[in-house]
Protein backbone atom coordinates (compact mmCIF):
# COMPACT_ATOMS: atom_id res chain seq x y z
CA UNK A 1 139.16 33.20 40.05
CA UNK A 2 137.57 34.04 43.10
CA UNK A 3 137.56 36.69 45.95
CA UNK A 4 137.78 35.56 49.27
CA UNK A 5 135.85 37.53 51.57
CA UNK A 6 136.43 37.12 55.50
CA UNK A 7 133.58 38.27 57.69
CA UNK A 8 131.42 39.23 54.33
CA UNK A 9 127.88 38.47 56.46
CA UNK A 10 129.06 41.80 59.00
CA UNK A 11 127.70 45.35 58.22
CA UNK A 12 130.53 46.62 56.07
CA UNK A 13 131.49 42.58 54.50
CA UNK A 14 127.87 42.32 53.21
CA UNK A 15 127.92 45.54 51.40
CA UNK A 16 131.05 45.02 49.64
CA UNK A 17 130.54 41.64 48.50
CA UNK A 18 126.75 43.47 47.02
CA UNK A 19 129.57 46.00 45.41
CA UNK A 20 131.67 42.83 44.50
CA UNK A 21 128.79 40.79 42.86
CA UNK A 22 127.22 43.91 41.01
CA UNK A 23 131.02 44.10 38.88
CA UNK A 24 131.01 40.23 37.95
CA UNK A 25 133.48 38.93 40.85
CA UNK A 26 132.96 35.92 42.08
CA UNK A 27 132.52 35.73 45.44
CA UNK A 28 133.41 33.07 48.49
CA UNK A 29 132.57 34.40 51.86
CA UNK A 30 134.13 32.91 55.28
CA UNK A 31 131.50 33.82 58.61
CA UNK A 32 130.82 32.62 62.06
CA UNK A 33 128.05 34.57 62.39
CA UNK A 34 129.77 36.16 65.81
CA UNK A 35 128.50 39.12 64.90
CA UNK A 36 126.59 38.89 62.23
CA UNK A 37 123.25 36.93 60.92
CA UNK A 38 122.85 34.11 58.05
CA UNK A 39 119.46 36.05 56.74
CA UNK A 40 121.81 38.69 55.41
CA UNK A 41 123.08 36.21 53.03
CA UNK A 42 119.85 35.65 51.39
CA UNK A 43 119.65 39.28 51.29
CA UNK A 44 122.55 39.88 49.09
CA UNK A 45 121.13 37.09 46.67
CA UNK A 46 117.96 39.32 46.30
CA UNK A 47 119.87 42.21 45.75
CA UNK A 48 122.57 41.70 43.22
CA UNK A 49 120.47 37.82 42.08
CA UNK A 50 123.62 36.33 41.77
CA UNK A 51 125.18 33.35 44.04
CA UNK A 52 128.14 33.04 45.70
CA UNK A 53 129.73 30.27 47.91
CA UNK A 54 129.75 30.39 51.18
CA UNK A 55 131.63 28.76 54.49
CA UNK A 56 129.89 29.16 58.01
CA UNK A 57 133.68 28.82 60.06
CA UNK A 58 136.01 30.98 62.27
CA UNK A 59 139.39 31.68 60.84
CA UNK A 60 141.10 29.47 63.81
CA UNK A 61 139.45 26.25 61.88
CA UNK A 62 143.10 25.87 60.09
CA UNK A 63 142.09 22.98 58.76
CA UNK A 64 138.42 23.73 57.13
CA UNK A 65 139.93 27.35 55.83
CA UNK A 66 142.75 25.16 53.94
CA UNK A 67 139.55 23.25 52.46
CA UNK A 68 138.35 26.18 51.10
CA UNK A 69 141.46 27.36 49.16
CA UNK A 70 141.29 23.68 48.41
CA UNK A 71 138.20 23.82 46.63
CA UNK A 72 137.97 26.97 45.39
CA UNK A 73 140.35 29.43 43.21
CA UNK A 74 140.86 32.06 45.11
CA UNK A 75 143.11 35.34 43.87
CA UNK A 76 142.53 37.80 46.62
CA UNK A 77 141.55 38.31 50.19
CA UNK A 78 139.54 40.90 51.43
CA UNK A 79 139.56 40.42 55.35
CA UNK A 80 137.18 41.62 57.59
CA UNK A 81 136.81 38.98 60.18
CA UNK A 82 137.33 40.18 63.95
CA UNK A 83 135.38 40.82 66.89
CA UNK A 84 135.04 44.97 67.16
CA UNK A 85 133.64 46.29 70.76
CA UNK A 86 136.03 48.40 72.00
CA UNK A 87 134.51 48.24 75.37
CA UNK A 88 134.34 44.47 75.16
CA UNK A 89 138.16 44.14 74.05
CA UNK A 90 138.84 45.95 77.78
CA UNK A 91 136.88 43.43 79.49
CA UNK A 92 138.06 40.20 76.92
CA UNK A 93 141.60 41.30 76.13
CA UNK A 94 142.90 37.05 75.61
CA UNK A 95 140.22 36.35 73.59
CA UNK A 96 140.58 39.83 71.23
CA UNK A 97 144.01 39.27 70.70
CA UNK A 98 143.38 35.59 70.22
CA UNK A 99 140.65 35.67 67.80
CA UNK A 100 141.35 38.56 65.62
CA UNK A 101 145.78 38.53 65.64
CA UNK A 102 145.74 34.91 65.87
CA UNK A 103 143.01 34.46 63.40
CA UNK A 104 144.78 36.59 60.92
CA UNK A 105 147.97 34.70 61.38
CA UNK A 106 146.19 31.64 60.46
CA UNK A 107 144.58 33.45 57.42
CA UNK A 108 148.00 34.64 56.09
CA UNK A 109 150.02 31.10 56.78
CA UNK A 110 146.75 29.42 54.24
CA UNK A 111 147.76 32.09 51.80
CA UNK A 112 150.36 32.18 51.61
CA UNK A 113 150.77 27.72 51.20
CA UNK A 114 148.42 28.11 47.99
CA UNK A 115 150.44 31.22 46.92
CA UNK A 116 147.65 33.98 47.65
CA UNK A 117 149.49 37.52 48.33
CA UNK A 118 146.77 39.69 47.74
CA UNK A 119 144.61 40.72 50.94
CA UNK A 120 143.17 44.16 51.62
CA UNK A 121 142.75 44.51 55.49
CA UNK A 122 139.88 45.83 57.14
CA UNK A 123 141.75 48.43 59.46
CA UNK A 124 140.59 51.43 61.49
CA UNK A 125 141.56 54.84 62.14
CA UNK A 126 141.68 53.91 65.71
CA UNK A 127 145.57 52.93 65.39
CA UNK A 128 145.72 56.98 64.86
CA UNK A 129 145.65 56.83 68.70
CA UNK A 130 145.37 59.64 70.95
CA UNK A 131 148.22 62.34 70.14
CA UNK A 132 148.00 62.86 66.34
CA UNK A 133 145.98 66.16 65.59
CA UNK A 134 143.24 65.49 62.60
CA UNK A 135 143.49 65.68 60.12
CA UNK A 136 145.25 62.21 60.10
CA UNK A 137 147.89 61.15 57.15
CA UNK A 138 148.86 57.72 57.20
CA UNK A 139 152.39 58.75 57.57
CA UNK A 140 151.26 59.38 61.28
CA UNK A 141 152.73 57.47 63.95
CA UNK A 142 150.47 54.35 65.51
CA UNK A 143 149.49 53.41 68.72
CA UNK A 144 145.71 52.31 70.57
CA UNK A 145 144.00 53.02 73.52
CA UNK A 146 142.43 49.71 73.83
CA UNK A 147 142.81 45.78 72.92
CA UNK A 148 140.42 45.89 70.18
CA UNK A 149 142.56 48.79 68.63
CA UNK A 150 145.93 47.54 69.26
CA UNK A 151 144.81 44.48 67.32
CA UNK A 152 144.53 46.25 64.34
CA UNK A 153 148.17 48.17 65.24
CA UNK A 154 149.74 44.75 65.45
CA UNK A 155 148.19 43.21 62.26
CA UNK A 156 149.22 46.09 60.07
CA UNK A 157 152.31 45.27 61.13
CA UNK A 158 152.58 41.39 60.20
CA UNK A 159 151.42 43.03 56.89
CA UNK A 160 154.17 45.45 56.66
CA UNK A 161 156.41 43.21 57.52
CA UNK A 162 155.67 40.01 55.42
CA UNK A 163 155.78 42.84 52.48
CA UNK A 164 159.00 43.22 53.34
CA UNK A 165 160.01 39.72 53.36
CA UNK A 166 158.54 39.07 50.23
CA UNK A 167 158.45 41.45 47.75
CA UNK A 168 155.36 39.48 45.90
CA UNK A 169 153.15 40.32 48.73
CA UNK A 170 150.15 43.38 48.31
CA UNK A 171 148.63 43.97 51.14
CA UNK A 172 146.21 47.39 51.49
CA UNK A 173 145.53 48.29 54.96
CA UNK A 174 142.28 50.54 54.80
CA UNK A 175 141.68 52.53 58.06
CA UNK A 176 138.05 53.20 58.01
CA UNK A 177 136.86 56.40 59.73
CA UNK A 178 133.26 56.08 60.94
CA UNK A 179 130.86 53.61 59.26
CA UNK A 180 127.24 55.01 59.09
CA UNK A 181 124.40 54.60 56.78
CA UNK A 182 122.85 51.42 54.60
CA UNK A 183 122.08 50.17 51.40
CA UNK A 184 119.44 52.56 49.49
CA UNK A 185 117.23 49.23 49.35
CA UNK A 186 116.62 49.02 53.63
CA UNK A 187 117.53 45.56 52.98
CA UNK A 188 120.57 45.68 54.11
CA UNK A 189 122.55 47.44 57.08
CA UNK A 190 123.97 47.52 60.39
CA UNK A 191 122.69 45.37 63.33
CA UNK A 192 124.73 45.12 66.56
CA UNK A 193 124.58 42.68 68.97
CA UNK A 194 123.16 43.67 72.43
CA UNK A 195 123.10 47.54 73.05
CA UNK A 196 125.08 49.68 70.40
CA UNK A 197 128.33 50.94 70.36
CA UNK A 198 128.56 52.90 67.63
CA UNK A 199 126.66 56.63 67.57
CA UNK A 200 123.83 55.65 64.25
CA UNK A 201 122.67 52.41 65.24
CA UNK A 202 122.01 53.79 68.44
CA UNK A 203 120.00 57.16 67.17
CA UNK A 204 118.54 54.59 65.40
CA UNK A 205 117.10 52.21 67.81
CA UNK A 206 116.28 55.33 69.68
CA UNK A 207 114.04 56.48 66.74
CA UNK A 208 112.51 53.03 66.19
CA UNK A 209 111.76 53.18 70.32
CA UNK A 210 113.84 50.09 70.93
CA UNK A 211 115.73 52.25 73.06
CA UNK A 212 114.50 55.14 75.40
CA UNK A 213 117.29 57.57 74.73
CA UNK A 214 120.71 58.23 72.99
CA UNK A 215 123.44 58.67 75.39
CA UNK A 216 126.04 61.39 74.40
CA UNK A 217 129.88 60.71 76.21
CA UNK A 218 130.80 64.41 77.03
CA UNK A 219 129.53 67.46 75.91
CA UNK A 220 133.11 69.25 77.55
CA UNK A 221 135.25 68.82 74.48
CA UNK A 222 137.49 71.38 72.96
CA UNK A 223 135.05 71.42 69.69
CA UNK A 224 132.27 73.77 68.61
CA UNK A 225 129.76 72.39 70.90
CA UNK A 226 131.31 70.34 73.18
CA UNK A 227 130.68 67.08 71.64
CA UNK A 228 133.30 64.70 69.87
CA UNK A 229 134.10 65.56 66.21
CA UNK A 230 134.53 62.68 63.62
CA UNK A 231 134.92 61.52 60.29
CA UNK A 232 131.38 59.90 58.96
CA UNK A 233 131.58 58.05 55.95
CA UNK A 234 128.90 56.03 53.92
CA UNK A 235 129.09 52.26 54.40
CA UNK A 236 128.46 51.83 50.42
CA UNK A 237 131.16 54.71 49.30
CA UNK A 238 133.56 52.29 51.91
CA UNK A 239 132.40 49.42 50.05
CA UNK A 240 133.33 50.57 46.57
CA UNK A 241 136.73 51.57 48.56
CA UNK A 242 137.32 48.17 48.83
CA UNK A 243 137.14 47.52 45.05
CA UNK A 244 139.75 50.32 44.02
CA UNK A 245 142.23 48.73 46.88
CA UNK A 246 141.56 45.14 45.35
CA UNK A 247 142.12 46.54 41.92
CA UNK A 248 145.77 48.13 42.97
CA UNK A 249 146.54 44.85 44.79
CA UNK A 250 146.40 42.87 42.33
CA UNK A 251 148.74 45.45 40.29
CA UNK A 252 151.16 46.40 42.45
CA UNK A 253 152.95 44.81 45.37
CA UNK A 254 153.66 46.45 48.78
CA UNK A 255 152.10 47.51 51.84
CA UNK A 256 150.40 50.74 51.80
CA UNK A 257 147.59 51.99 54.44
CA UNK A 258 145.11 54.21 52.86
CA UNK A 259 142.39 56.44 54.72
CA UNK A 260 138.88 55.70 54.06
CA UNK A 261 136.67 59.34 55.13
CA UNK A 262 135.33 61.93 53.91
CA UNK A 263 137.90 64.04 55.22
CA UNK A 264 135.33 66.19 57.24
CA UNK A 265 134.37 66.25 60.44
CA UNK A 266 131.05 66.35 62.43
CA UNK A 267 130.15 66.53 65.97
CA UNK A 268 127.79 64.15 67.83
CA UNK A 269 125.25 66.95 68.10
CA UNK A 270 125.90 67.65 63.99
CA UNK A 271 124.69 63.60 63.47
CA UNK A 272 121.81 63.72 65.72
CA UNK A 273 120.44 67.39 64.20
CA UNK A 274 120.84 66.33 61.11
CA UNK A 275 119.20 62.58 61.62
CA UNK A 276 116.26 64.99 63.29
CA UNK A 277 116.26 66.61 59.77
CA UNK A 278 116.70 63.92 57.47
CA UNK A 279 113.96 61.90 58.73
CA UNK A 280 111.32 64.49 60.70
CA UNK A 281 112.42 62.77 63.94
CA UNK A 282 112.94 63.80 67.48
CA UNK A 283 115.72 61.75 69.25
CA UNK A 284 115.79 62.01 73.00
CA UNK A 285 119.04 62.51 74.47
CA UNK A 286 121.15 63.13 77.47
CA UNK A 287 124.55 63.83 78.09
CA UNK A 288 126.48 61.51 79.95
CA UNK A 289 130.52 61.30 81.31
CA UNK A 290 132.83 60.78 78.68
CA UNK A 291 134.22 57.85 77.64
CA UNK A 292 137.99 56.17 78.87
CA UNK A 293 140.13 56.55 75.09
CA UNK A 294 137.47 59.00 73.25
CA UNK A 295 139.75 61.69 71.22
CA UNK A 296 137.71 64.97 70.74
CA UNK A 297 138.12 65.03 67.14
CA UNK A 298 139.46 62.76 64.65
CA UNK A 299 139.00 63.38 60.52
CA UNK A 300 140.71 61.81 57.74
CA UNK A 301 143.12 63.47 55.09
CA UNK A 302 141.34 61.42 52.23
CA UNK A 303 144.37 62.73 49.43
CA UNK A 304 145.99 59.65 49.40
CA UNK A 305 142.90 57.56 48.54
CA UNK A 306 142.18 59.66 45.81
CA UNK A 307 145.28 59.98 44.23
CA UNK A 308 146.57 56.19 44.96
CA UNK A 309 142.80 54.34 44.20
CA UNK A 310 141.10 56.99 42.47
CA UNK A 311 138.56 56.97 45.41
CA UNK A 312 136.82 59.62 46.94
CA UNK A 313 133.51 59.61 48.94
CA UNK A 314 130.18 60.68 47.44
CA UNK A 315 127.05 60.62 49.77
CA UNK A 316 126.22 63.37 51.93
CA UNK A 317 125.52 63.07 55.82
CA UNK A 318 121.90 63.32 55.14
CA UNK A 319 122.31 60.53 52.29
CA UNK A 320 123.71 58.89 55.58
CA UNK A 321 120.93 59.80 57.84
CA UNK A 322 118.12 58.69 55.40
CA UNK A 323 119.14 55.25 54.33
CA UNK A 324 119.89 54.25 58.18
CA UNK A 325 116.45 54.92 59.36
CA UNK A 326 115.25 53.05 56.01
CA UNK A 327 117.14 50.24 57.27
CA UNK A 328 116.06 50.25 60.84
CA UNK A 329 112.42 51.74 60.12
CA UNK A 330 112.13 48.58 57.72
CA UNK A 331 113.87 46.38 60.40
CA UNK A 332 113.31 47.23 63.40
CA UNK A 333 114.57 44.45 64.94
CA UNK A 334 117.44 43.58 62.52
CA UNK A 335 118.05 40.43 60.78
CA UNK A 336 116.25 38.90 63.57
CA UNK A 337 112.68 38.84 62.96
């Protein structure tokens, strides 16, 4: 029996199927390489020095995704695939929606014809909107300020409501806070396309003088110094999320969405003092307007991950800090050299 990973060549996919591999799974991973890179594949092989099977195709390919349930046994999903740049989702609303709601209808249709109804989704704490006060419960109402967000309100839904059509069906929506950090090896991590739009790959390509300066979007907030407050979590502690939702798929049924954070909240200033810190490194900055959708703070309640999955985080935001500039310091221009 095999787990199906979607999107397991991105920045968060290719460090849970090195958390998958390390605990015997086997593994088949689905990419397009959209935004990811095929060197990261021989990465993982090097790390865990196991093999897995993989697919290069987008999940629209009905036809070649029914080829690999064909072929392979698959038990459970774990679905990552989906175009992410906020900013880009503005610009490219069709082909957001397109890609990652149609894409996941497609996913769920294959499933569900070979009789697959266990898929942990890849959601974001992004459907927590703009009028919910951290920290956020996943009781909380749902909404977006953006296409790319909205996507991942909609989808939560079709899995909510295929739950409730059919009471077999398990699906754990996961709404990650904020992704930072890399494997302790450097061998792995994250590597945007074009200019960043996340905070740490940024500082990062700042450090690595890729990049001239780090832009900071407001320094006006209502927060201790002015900048945006948010929940940073470790990429790897979010990987090993991943495995306690699989393992409570696959032994329950019903949708529930679980918070994936630390539950405490640092400011843009916090991350780039404490990068300084971490790594003896001064990172230029300058303070820029804010951002169109930007919330001025936003922290997960993690209680319901703990008590439902047993998870909890366990690196610190300098554990963060130090294994991103390994990554970047080792790679300074990402899987592409």
């Amino acid at each position: 029996m095999s787990i199906l990973v979607t999107g397991g060549a991105g920045y968060i996919g290719s460090h849970t199927v090195v958390e998958l591999l390390n605990n015997d799974y086997e593994v088949v991973i689905v990419d397009d390489f959209s935004n990811s890179h095929p060197t990261v594949l021989d990465r993982i092989k090097e790390l865990t020095g196991k093999d897995f099977t993989f697919y290069e195709l987008n999940l629209l390919d009905k036809e070649n995704l029914q080829n690999v349930f064909l072929e392979n046994d698959i038990e459970a999903v774990i679905h990552f695939a989906g175009f992410k740049a906020v900013g880009e989702s503005v610009s490219l609303p069709l082909e957001y929606y397109h890609n990652n709601v149609t894409g996941t209808i497609v996913l769920l249709e294959v499933m569900k014809e070979f009789n697959v109804k266990n898929i942990v989704f890849s959601s974001s704490a992004t459907v927590y909107g703009m009028d919910n006060k951290a920290p956020f419960t996943e009781d909380m109402p749902t909404s977006a300020t953006n296409p790319y967000g909205y996507t991942k309100v909609v989808i939560e839904h079709i899995l909510e409501d295929l739950a409730v059509a059919d009471n077999e069906w398990s699906p754990i929506l996961l709404r990650y806070f904020n992704p930072i950090g890399a494997h302790e090896s450097g061998r792995i991590g994250e590597d945007p396309n074009d200019i960043p739009n996340n905070l740490m790959p940024y500082i990062t390509q700042v450090a690595v003088q890729k990049l001239e300066k780090l832009s900071i979007y407001g320094d006006d907030y209502d927060t201790p110094d002015g900048t945006g407050v948010r929940d940073y979590i470790h990429v790897v502690d979010l990987a090993k999320g991943h495995l306690k939702a699989l393992d409570y798929s696959l032994n329950h049924t019903g949708a529930q969405a679980v918070n994936l954070g630390t539950g405490e909240g640092y400011s843009v200033l916090d991350v780039v003092h404490a990068f300084e810190k971490a790594n003896d490194i001064k990172i230029p900055y300058e303070i820029v307007k804010r951002r169109p959708g930007d919330i001025a703070v936003g922290y997960a309640d993690p209680t319901k991950a703990k008590d439902l999955l047993g998870w909890e985080a366990k690196h610190s935001l300098e554990d963060m800090c130090r294994t991103s500039w390994k990554w970047q310091k080792n790679n300074p221009q990402g899987y592409k050299e």
